[in-house]
C-alpha atoms as a PDB file:
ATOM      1  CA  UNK A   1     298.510 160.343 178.292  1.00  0.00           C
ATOM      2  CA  UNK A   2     299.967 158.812 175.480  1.00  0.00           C
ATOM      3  CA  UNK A   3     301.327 155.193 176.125  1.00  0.00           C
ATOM      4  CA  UNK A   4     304.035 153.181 174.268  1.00  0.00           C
ATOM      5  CA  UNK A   5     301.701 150.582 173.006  1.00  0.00           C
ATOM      6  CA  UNK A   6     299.116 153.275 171.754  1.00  0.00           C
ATOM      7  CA  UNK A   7     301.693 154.292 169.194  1.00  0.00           C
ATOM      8  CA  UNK A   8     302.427 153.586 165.525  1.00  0.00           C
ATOM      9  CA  UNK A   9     306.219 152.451 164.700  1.00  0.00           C
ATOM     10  CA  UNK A  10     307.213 156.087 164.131  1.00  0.00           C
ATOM     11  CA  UNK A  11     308.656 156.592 160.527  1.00  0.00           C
ATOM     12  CA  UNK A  12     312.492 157.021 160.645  1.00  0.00           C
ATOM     13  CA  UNK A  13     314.225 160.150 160.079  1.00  0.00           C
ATOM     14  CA  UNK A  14     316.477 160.918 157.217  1.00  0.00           C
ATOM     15  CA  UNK A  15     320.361 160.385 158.206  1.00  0.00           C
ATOM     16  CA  UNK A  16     321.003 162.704 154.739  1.00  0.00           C
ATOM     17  CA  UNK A  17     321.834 165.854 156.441  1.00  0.00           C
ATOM     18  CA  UNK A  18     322.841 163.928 160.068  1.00  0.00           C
ATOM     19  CA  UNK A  19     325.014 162.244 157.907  1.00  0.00           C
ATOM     20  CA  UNK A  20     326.474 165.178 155.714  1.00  0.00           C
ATOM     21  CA  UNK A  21     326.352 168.194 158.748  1.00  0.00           C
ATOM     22  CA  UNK A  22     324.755 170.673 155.662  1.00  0.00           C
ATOM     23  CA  UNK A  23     321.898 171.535 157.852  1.00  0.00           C
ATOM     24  CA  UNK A  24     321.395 175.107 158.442  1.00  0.00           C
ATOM     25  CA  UNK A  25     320.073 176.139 161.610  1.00  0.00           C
ATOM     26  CA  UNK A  26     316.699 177.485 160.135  1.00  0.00           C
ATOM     27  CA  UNK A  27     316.586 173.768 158.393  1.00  0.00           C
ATOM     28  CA  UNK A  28     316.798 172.221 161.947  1.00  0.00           C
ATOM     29  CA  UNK A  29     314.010 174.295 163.602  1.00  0.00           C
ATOM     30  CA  UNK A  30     311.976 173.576 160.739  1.00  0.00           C
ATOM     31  CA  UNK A  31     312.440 170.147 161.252  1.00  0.00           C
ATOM     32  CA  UNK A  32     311.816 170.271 164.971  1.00  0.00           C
ATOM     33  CA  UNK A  33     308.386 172.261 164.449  1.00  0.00           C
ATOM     34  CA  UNK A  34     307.495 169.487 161.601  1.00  0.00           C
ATOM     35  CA  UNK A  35     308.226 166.990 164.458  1.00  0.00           C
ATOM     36  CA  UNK A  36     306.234 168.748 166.925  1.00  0.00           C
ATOM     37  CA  UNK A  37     303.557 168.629 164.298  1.00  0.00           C
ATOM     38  CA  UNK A  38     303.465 165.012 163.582  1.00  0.00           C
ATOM     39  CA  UNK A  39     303.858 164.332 167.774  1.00  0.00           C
ATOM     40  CA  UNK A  40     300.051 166.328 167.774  1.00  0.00           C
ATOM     41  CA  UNK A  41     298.459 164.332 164.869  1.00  0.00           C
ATOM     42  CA  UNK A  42     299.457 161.293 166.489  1.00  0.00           C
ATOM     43  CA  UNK A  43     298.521 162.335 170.092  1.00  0.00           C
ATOM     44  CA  UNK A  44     294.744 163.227 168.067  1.00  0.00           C
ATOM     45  CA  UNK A  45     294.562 159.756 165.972  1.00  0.00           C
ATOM     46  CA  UNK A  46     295.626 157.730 169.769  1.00  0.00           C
ATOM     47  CA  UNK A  47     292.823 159.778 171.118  1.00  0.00           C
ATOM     48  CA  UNK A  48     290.284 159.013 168.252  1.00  0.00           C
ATOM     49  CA  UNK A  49     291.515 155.225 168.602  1.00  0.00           C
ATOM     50  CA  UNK A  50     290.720 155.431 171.932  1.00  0.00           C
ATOM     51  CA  UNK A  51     287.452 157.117 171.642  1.00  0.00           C
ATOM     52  CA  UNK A  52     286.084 154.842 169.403  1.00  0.00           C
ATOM     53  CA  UNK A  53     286.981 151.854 171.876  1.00  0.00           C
ATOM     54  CA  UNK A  54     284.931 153.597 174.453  1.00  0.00           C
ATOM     55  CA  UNK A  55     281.522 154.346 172.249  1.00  0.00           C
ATOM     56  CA  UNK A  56     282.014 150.458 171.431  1.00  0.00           C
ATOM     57  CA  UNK A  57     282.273 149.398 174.934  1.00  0.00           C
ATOM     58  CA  UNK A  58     279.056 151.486 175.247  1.00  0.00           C
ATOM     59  CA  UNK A  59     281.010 154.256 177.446  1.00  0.00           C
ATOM     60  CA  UNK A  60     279.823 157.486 176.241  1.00  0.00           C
ATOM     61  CA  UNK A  61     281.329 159.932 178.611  1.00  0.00           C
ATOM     62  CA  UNK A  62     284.875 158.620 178.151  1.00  0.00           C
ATOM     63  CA  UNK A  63     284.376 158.107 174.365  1.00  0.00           C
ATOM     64  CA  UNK A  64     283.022 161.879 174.479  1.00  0.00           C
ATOM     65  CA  UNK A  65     286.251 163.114 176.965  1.00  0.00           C
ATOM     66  CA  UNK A  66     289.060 161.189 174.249  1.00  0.00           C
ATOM     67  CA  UNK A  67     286.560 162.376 171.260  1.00  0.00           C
ATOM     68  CA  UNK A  68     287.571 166.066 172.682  1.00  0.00           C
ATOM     69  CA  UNK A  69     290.961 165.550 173.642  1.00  0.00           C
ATOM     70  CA  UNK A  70     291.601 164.624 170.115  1.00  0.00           C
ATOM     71  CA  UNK A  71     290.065 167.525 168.774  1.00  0.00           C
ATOM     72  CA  UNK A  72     292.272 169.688 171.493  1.00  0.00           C
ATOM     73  CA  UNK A  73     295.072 167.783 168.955  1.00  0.00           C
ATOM     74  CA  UNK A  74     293.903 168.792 165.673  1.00  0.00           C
ATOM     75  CA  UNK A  75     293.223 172.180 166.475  1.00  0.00           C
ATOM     76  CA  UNK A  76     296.002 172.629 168.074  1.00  0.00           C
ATOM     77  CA  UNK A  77     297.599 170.994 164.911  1.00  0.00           C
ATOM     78  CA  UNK A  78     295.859 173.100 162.619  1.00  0.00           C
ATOM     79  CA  UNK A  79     297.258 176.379 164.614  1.00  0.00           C
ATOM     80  CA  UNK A  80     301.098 174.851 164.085  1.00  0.00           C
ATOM     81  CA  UNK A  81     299.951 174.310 160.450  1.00  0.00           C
ATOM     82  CA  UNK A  82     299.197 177.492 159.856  1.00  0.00           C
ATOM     83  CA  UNK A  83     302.001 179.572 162.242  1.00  0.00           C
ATOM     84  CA  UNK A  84     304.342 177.437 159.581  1.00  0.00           C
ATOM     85  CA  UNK A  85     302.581 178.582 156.222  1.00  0.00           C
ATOM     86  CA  UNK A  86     302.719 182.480 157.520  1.00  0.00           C
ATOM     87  CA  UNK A  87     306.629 181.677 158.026  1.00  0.00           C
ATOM     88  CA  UNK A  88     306.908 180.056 154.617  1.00  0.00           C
ATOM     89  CA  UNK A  89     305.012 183.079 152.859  1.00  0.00           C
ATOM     90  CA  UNK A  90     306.563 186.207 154.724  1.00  0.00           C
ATOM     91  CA  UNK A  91     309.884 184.252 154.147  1.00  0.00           C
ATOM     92  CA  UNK A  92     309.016 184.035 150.287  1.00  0.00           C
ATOM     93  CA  UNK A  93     307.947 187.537 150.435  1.00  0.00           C
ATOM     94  CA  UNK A  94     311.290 188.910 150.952  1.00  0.00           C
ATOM     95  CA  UNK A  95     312.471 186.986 147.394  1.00  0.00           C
END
């Protein structure tokens, strides 16, 4: 579970098209998946954090279990990653 104090100061998000209305639907799920993205890569760096508290506190199956978890993160990361690429391309395809 990811707690409040665990977390980075999360970047703001650009007012620019908040502020203007211009963007499109497609933009706006876009930027949700992106979000979703960055929620998982910081979900797998508070588990690595965490991970590497345990190993130093000489507590190697709960560094192991938060060493995993984050890995859960990055792959399933890496799957988002990619389901956006294919989008991009077969999107670009169609030019």
């Amino acid at each position: 579970m990811v707690e409040a104090s665990d977390m980075e100061e999360p970047v703001p998000p650009s007012t620019t098209a908040a502020a203007t209305g211009s963007a499109s639907p497609l933009m706006m799920d876009l930027a949700a998946s992106y979000k979703r993205l960055a929620e998982e890569c910081e979900s797998a760096a508070l588990h690595a954090r965490r991970a590497a508290s345990r190993f130093i506190d000489n507590e190697p199956v709960e560094g192991a279990a938060h060493a995993f978890a984050s890995q859960g993160h990055l792959h399933r990361a890496g799957d988002s990653i990619k389901r956006l690429a294919t989008q991009h391309a077969e999107h670009h395809q169609k030019d």
